[in-house]
C-alpha atoms as a PDB file:
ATOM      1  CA  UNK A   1     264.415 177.673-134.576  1.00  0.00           C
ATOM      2  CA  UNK A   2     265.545 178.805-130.922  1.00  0.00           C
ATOM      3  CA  UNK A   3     264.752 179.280-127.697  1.00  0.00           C
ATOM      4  CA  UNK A   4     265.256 181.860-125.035  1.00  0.00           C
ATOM      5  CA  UNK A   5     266.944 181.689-121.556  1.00  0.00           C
ATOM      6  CA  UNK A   6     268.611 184.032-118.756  1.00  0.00           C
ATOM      7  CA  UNK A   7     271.724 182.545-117.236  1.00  0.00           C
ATOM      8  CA  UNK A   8     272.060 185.065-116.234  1.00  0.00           C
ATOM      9  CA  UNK A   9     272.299 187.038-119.048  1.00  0.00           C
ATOM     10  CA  UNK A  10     269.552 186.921-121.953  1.00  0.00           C
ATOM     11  CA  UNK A  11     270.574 184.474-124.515  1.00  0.00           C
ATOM     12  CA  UNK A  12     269.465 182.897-127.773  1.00  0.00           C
ATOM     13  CA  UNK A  13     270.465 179.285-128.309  1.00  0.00           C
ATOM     14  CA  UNK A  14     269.584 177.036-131.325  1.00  0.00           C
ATOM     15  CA  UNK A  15     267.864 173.479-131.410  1.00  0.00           C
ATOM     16  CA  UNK A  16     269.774 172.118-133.786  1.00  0.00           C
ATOM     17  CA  UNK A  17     273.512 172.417-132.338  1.00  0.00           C
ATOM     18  CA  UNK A  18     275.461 174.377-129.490  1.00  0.00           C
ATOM     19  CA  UNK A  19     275.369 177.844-131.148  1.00  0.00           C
ATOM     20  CA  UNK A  20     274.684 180.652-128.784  1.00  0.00           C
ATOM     21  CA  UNK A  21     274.111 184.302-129.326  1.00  0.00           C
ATOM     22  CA  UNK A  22     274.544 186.419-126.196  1.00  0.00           C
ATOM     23  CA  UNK A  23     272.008 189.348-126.656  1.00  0.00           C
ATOM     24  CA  UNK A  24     274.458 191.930-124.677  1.00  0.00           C
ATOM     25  CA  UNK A  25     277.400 191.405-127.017  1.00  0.00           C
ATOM     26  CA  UNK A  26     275.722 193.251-129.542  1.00  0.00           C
ATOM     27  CA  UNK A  27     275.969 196.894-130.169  1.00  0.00           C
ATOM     28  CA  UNK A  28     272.912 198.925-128.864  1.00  0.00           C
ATOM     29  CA  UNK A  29     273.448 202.040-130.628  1.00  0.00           C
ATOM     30  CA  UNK A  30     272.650 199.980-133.892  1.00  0.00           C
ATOM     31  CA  UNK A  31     269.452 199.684-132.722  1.00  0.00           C
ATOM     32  CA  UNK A  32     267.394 196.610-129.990  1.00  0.00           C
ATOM     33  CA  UNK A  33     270.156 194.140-128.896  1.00  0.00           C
ATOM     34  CA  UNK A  34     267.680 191.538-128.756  1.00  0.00           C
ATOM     35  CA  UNK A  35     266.570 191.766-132.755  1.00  0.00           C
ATOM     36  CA  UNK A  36     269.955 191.796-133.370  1.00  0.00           C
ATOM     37  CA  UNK A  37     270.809 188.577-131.322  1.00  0.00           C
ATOM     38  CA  UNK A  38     267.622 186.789-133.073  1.00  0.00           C
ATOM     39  CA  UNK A  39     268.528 188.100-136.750  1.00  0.00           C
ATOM     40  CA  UNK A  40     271.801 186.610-135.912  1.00  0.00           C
ATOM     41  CA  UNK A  41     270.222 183.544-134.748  1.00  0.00           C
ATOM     42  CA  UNK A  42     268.184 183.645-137.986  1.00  0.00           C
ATOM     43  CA  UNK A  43     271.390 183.874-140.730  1.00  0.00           C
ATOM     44  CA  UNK A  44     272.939 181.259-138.292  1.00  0.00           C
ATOM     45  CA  UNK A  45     270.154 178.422-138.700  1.00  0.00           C
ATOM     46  CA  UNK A  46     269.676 179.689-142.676  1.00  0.00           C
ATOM     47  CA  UNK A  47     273.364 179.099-143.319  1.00  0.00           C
ATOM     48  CA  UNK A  48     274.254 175.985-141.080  1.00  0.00           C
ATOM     49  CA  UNK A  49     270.859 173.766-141.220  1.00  0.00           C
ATOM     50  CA  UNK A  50     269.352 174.900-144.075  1.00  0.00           C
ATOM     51  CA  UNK A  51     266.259 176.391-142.422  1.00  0.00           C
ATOM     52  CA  UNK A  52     263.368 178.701-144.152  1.00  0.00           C
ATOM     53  CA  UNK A  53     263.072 182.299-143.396  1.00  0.00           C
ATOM     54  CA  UNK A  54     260.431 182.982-141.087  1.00  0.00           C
ATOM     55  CA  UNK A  55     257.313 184.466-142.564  1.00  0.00           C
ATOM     56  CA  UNK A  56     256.637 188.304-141.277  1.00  0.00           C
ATOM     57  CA  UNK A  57     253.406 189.310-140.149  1.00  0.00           C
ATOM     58  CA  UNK A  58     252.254 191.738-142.641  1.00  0.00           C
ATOM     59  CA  UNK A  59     251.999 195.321-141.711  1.00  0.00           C
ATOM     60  CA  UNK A  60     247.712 195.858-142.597  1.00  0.00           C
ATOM     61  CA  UNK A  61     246.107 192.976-140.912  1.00  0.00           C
ATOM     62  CA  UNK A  62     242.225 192.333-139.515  1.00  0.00           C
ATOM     63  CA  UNK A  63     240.592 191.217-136.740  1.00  0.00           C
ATOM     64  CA  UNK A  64     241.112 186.991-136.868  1.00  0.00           C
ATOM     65  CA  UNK A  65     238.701 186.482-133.701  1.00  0.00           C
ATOM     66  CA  UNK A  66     236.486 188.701-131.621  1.00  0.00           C
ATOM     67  CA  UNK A  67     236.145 188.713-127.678  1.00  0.00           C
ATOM     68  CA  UNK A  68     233.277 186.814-126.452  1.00  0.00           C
ATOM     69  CA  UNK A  69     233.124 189.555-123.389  1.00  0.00           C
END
């Protein structure tokens, strides 16, 4: 859906097209600039290519695999 880079500020760019989200242009006292920047990123590829919502990882999960140490 995107990928993430430093030049040389931390931004979000999409696969598809040129869109950009700069993680410091969002607020910070509305909470982590960087889940802001990706649910940005998120609405952006929903709206302009049609993309799925990512699936969440649900909040009471097991052990998938076990350490061999």
């Amino acid at each position: 859906m995107y990928k993430i880079g430093r030049v040389p500020k931390l931004i979000l760019t999409c696969k598809n097209c040129a869109h950009i989200e700069y993680v410091s242009e969002f607020n910070i006292t509305l909470g982590n600039q960087r889940t802001q920047a990706a649910r940005a990123m998120q609405v952006h590829a929903r709206d302009q290519h049609n993309a799925a919502p990512l699936k969440s990882i649900p909040k009471n999960y097991g052990v998938i695999a076990k350490s061999q140490w």
